[in-house]
PDB file of N, CA and C in Angstrom:
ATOM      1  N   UNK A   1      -8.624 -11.741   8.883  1.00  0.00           N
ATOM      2  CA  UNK A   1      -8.442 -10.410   8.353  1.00  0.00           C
ATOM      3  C   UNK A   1      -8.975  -9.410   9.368  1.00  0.00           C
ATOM      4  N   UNK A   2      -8.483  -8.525   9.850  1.00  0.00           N
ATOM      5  CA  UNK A   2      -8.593  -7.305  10.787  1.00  0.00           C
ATOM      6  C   UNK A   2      -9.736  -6.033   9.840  1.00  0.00           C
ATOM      7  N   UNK A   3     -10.684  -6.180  10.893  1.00  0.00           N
ATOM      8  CA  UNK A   3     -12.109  -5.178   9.629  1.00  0.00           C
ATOM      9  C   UNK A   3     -12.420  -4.622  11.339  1.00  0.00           C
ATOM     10  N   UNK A   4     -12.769  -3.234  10.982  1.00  0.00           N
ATOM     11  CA  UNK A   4     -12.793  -2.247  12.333  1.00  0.00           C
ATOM     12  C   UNK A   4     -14.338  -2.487  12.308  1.00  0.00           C
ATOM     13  N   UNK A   5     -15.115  -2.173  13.618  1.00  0.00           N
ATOM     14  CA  UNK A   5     -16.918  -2.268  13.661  1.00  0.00           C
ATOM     15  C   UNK A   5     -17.567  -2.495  12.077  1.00  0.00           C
ATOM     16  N   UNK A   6     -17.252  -1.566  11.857  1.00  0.00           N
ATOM     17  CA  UNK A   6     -18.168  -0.763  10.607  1.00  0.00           C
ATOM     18  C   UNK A   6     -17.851  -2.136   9.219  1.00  0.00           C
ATOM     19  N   UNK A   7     -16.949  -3.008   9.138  1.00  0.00           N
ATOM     20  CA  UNK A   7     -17.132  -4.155   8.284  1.00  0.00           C
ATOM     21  C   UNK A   7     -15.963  -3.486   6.993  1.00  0.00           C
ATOM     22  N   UNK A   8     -15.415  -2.212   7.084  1.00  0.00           N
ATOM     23  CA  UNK A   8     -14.702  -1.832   6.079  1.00  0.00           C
ATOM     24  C   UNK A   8     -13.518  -3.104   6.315  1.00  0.00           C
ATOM     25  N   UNK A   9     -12.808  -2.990   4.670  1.00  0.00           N
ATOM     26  CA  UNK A   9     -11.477  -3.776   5.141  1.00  0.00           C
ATOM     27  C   UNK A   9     -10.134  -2.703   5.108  1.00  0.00           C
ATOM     28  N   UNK A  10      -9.162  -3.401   6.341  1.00  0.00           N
ATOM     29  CA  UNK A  10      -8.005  -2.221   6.626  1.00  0.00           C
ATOM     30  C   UNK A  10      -6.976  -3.386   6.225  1.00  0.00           C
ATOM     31  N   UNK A  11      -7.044  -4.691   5.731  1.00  0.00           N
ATOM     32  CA  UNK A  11      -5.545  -5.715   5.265  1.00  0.00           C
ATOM     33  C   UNK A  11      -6.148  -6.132   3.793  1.00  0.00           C
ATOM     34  N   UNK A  12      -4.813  -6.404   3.052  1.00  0.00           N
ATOM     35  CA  UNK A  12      -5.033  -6.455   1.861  1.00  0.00           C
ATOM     36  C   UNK A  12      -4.000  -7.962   1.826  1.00  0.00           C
ATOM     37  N   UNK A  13      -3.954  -8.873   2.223  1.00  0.00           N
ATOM     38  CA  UNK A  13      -2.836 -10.081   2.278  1.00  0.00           C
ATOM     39  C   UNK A  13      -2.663 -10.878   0.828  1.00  0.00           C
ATOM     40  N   UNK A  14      -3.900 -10.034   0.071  1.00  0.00           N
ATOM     41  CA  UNK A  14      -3.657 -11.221  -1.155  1.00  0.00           C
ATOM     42  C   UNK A  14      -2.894  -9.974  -2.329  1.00  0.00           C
ATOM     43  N   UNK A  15      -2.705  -8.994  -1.605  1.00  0.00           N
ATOM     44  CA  UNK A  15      -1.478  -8.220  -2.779  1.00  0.00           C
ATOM     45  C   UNK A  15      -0.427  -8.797  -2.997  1.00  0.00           C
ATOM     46  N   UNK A  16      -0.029  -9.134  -1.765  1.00  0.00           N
ATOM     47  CA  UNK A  16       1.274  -9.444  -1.130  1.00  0.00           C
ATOM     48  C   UNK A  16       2.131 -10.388  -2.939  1.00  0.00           C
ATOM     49  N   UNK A  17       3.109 -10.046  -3.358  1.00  0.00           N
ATOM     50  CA  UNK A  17       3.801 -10.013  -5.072  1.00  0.00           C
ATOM     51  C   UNK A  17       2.815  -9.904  -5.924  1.00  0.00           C
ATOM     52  N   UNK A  18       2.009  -8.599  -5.823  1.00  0.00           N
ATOM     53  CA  UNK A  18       1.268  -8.468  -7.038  1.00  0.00           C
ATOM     54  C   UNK A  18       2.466  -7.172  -7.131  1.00  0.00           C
ATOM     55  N   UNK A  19       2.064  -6.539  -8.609  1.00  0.00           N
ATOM     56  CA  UNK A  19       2.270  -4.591  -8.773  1.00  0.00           C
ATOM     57  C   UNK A  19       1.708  -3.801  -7.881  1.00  0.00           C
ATOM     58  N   UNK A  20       2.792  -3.012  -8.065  1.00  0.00           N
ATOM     59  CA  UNK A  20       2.366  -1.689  -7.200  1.00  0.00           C
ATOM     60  C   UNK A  20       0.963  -1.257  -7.610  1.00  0.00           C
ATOM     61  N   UNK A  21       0.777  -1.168  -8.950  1.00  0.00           N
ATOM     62  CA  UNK A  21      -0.430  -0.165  -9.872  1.00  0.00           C
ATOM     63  C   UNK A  21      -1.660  -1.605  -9.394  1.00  0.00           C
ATOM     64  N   UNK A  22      -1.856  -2.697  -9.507  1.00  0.00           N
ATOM     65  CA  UNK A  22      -2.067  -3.724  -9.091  1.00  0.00           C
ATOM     66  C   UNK A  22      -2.491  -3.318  -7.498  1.00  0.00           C
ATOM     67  N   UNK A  23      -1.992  -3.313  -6.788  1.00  0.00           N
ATOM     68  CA  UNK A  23      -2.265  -2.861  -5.135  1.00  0.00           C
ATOM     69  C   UNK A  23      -3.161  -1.588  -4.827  1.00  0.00           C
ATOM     70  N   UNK A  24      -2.279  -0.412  -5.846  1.00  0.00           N
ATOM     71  CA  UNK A  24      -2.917   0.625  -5.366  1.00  0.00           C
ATOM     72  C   UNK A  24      -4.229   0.756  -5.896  1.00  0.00           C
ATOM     73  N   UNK A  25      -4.838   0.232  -6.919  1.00  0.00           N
ATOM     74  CA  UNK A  25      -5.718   0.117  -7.877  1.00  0.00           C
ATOM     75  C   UNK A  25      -6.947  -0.832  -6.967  1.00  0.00           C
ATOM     76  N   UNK A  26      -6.485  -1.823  -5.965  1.00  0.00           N
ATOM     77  CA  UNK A  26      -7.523  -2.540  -5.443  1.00  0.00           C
ATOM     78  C   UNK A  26      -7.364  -1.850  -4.308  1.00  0.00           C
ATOM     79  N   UNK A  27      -6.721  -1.437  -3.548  1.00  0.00           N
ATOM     80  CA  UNK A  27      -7.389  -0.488  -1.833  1.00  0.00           C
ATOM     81  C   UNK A  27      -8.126   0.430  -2.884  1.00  0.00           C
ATOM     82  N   UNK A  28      -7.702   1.473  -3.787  1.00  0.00           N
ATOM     83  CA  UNK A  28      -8.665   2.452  -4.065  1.00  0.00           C
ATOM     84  C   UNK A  28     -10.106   1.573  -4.450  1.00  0.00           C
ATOM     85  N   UNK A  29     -10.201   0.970  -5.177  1.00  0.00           N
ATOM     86  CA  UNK A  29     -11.716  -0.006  -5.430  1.00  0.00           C
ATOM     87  C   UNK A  29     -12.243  -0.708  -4.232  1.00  0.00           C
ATOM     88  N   UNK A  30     -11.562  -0.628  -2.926  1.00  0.00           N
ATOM     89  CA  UNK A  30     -12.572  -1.685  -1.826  1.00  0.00           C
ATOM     90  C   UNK A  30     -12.591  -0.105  -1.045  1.00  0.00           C
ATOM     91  N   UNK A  31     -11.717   0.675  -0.642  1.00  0.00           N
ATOM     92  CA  UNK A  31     -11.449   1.699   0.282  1.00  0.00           C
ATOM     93  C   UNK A  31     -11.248   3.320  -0.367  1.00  0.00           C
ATOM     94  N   UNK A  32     -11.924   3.635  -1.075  1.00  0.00           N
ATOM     95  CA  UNK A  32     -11.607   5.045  -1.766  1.00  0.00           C
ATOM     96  C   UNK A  32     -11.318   6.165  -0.939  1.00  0.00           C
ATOM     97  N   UNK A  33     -11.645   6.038   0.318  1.00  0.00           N
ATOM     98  CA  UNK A  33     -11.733   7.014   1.043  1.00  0.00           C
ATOM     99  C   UNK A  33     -10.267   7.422   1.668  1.00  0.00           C
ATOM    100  N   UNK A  34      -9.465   6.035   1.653  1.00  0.00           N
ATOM    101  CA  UNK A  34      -7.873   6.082   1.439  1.00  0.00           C
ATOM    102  C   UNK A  34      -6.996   6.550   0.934  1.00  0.00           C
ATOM    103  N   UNK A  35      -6.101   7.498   1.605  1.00  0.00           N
ATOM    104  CA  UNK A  35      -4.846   8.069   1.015  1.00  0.00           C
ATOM    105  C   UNK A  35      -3.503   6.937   0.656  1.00  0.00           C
ATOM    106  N   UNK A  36      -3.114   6.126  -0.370  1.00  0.00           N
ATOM    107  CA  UNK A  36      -2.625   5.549  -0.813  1.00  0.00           C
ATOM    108  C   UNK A  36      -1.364   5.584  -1.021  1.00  0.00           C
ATOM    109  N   UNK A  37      -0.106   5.279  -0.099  1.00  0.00           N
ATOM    110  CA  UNK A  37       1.296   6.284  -0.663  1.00  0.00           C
ATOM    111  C   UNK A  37       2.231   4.645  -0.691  1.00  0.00           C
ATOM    112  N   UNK A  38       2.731   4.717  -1.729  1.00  0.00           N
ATOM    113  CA  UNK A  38       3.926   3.775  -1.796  1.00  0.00           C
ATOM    114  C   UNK A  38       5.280   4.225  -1.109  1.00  0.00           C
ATOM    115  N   UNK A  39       5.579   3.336  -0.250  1.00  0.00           N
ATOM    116  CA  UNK A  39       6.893   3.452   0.574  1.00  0.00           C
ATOM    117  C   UNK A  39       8.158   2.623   0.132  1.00  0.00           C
ATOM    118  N   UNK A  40       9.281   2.781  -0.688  1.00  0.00           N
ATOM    119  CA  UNK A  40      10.080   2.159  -0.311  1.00  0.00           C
ATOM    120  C   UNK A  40      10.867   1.432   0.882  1.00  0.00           C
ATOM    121  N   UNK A  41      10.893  -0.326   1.221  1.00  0.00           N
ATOM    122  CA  UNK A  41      11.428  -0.371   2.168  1.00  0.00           C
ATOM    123  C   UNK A  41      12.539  -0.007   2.543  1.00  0.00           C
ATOM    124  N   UNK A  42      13.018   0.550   4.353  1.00  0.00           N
ATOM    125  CA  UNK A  42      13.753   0.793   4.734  1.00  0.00           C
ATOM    126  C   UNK A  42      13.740   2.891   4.777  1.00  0.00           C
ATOM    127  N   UNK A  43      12.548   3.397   4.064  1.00  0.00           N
ATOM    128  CA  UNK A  43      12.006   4.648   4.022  1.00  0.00           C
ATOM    129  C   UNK A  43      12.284   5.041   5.516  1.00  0.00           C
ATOM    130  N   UNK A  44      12.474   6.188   6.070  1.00  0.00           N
ATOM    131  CA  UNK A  44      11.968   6.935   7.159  1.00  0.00           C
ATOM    132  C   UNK A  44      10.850   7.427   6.887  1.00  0.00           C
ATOM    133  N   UNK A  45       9.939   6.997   7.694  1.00  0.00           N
ATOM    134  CA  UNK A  45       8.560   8.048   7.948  1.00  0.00           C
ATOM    135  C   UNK A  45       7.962   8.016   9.576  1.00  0.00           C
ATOM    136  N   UNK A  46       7.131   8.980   9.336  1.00  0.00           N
ATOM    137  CA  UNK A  46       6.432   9.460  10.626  1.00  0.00           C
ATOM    138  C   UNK A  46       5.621   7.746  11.465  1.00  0.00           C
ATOM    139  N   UNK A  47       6.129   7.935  12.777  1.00  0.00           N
ATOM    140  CA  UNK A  47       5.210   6.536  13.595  1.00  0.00           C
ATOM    141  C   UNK A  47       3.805   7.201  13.881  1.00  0.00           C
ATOM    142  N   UNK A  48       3.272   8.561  13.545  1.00  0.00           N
ATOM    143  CA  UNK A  48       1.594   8.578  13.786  1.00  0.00           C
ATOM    144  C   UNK A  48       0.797   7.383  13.059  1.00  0.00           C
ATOM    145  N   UNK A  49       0.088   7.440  13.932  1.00  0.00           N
ATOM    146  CA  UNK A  49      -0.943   6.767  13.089  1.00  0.00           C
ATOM    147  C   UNK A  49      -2.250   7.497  12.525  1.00  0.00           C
ATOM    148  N   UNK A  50      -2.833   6.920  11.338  1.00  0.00           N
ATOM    149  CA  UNK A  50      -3.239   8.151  10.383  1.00  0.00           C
ATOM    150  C   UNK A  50      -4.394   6.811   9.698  1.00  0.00           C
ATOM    151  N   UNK A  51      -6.060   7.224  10.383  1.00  0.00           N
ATOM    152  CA  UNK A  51      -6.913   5.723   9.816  1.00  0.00           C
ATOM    153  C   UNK A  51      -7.181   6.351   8.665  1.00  0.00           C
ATOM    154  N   UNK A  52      -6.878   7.246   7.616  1.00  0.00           N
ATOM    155  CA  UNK A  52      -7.029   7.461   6.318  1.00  0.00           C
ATOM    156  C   UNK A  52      -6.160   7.493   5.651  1.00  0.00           C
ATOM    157  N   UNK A  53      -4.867   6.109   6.195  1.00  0.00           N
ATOM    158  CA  UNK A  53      -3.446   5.997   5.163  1.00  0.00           C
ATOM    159  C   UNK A  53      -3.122   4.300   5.272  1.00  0.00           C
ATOM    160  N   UNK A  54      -2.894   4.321   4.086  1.00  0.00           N
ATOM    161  CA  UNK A  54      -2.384   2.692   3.721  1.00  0.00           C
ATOM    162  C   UNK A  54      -0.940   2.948   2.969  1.00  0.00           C
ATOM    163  N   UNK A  55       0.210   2.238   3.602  1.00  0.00           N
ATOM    164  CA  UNK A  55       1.294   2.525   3.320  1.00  0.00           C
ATOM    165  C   UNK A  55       1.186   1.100   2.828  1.00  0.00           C
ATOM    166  N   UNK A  56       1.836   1.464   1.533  1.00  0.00           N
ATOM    167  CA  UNK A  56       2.188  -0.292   0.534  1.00  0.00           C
ATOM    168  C   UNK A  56       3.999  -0.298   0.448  1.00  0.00           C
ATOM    169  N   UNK A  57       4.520  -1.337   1.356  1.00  0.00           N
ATOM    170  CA  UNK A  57       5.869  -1.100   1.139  1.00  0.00           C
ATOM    171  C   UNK A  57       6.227  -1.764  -0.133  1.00  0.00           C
ATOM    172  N   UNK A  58       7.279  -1.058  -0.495  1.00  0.00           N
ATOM    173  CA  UNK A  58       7.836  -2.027  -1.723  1.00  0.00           C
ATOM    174  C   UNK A  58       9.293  -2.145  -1.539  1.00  0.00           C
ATOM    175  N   UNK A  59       9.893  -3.394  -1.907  1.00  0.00           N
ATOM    176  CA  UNK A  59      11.607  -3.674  -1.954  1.00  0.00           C
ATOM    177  C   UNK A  59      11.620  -4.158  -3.365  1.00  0.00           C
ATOM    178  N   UNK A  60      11.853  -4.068  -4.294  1.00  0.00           N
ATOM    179  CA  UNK A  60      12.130  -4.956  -5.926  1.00  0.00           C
ATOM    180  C   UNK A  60      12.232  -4.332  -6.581  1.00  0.00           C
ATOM    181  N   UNK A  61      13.804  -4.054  -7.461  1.00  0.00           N
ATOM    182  CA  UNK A  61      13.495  -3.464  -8.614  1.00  0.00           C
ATOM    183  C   UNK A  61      12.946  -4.028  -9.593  1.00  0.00           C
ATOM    184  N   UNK A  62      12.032  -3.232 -10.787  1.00  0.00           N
ATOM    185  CA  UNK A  62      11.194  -3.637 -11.409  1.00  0.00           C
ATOM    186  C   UNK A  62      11.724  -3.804 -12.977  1.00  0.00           C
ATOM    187  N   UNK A  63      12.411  -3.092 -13.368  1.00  0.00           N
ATOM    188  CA  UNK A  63      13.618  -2.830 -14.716  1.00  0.00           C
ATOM    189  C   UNK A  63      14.934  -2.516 -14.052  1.00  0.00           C
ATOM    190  N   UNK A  64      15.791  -3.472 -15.425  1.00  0.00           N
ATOM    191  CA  UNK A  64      17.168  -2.898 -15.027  1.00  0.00           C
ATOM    192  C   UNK A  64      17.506  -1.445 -15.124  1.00  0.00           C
ATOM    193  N   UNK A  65      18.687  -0.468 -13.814  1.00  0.00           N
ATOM    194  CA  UNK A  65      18.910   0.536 -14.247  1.00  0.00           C
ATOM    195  C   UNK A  65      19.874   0.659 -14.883  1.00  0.00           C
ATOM    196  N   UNK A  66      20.047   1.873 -16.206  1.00  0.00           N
ATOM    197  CA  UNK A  66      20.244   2.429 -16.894  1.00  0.00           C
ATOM    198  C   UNK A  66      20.574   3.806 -16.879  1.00  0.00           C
ATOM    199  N   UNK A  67      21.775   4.334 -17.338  1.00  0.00           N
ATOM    200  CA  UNK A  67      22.126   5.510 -17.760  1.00  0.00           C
ATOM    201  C   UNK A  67      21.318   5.871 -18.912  1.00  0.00           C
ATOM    202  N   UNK A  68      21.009   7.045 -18.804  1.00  0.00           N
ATOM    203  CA  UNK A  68      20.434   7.660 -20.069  1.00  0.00           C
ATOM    204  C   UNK A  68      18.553   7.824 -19.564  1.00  0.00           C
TER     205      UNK A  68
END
């Protein structure tokens, strides 16, 4: 697992098919200091790099869609 000097943790490998609410719920409890944004895969976003962002990709729909 990749942990910068200071012993914080920056990988989360045991999310990997949990929930979203599930994911975002444990970086905020080990890392609060984290800006937390869910990405759909295949998203465009910015290549900065940003050490106060954890991007959680997601691909799965979760319910069937529906009209109405």
């Amino acid at each position: 697992m990749s942990k910068p000097c200071d012993g914080a943790k920056t990988e989360w490998p045991e999310l990997v098919g949990r929930t979203i609410k599930e994911a975002e719920e444990k970086i905020k409890a080990d890392r609060p200091d984290l800006k937390v944004r869910i990405v759909p895969v295949g998203s465009i976003v910015t290549h900065d790099e940003d050490l106060n962002r954890v991007r959680v990709w997601v691909d799965m729909v979760a319910e069937v869609p529906k009209i109405g």
